[in-house]
Protein backbone atom coordinates (compact mmCIF):
# COMPACT_ATOMS: atom_id res chain seq x y z
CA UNK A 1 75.00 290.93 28.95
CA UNK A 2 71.77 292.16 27.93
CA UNK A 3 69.90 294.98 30.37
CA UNK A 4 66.36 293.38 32.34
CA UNK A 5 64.38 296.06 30.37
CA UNK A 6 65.23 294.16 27.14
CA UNK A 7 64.34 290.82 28.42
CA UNK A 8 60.55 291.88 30.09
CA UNK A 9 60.43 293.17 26.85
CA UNK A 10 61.49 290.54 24.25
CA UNK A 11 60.53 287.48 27.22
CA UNK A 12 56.62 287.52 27.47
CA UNK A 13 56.42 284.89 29.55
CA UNK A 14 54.80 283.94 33.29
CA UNK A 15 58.05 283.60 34.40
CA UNK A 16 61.36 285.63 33.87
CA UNK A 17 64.63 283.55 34.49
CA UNK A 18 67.63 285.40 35.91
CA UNK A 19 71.18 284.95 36.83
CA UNK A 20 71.92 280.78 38.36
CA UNK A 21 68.60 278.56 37.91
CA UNK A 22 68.14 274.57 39.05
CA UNK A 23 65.60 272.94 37.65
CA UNK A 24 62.96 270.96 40.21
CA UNK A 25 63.16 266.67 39.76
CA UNK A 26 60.02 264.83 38.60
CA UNK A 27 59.14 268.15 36.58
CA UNK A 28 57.83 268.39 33.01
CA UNK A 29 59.59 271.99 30.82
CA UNK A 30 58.91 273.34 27.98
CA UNK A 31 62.35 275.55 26.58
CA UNK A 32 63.06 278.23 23.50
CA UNK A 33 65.50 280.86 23.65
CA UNK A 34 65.99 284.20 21.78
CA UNK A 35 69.54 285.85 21.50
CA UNK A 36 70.11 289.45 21.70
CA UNK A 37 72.75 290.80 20.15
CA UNK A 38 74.09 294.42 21.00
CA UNK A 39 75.01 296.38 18.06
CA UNK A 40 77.44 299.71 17.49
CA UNK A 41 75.03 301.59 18.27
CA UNK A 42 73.75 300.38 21.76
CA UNK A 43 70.51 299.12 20.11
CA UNK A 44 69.64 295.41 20.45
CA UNK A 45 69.06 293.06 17.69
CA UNK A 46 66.68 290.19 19.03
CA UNK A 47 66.23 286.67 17.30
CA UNK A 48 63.34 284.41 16.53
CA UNK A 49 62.56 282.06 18.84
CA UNK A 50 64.09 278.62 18.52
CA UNK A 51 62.42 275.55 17.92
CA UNK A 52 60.74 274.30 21.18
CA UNK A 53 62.38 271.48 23.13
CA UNK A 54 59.98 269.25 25.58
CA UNK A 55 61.62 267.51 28.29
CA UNK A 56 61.22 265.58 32.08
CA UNK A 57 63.79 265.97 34.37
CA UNK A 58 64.47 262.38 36.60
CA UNK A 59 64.27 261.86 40.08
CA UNK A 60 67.86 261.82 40.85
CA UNK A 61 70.64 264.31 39.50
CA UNK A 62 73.93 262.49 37.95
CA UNK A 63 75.81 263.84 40.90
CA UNK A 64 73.24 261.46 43.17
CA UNK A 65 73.22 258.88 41.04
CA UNK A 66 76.86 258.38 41.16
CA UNK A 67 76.71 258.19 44.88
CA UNK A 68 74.39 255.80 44.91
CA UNK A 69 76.11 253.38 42.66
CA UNK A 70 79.57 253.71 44.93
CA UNK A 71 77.53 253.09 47.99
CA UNK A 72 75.98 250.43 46.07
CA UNK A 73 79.86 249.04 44.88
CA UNK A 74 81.27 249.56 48.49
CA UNK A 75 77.97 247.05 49.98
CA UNK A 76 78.27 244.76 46.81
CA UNK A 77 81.89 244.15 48.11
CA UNK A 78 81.02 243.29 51.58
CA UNK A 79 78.67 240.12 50.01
């Protein structure tokens, strides 16, 4: 629950990410995240970034891939 202003703010990156996000297969990211914490006050207290995490997403989402091995099962059973 923190308010937009305080993410441009504390977010300086090219892209801002907002609300319900999928991520795009084949696709290389690079992550960190800050926490903001609202105090008595109504001031924010902002963290350090975390460490950096480096990942690929695959071609097919576990949701697909499940599908594909139960169409693969039902055709395995016809042989």
């Amino acid at each position: 629950d923190v308010p937009t202003k305080l993410v441009a703010k504390a977010v300086p990156l090219p892209m801002t990410v907002r609300g319900h996000w999928f991520l795009s297969p084949r696709t290389e990211y690079t992550v960190a995240v800050q926490t903001a914490s609202k105090q008595v006050d109504g001031d924010y207290v902002v963290s350090e970034w975390s460490e950096i995490i480096e990942f690929c997403t695959a071609d097919y989402s576990k949701v697909h891939l499940t599908q594909l091995l139960e169409k693969a099962e039902v055709i395995a059973g016809r042989m």
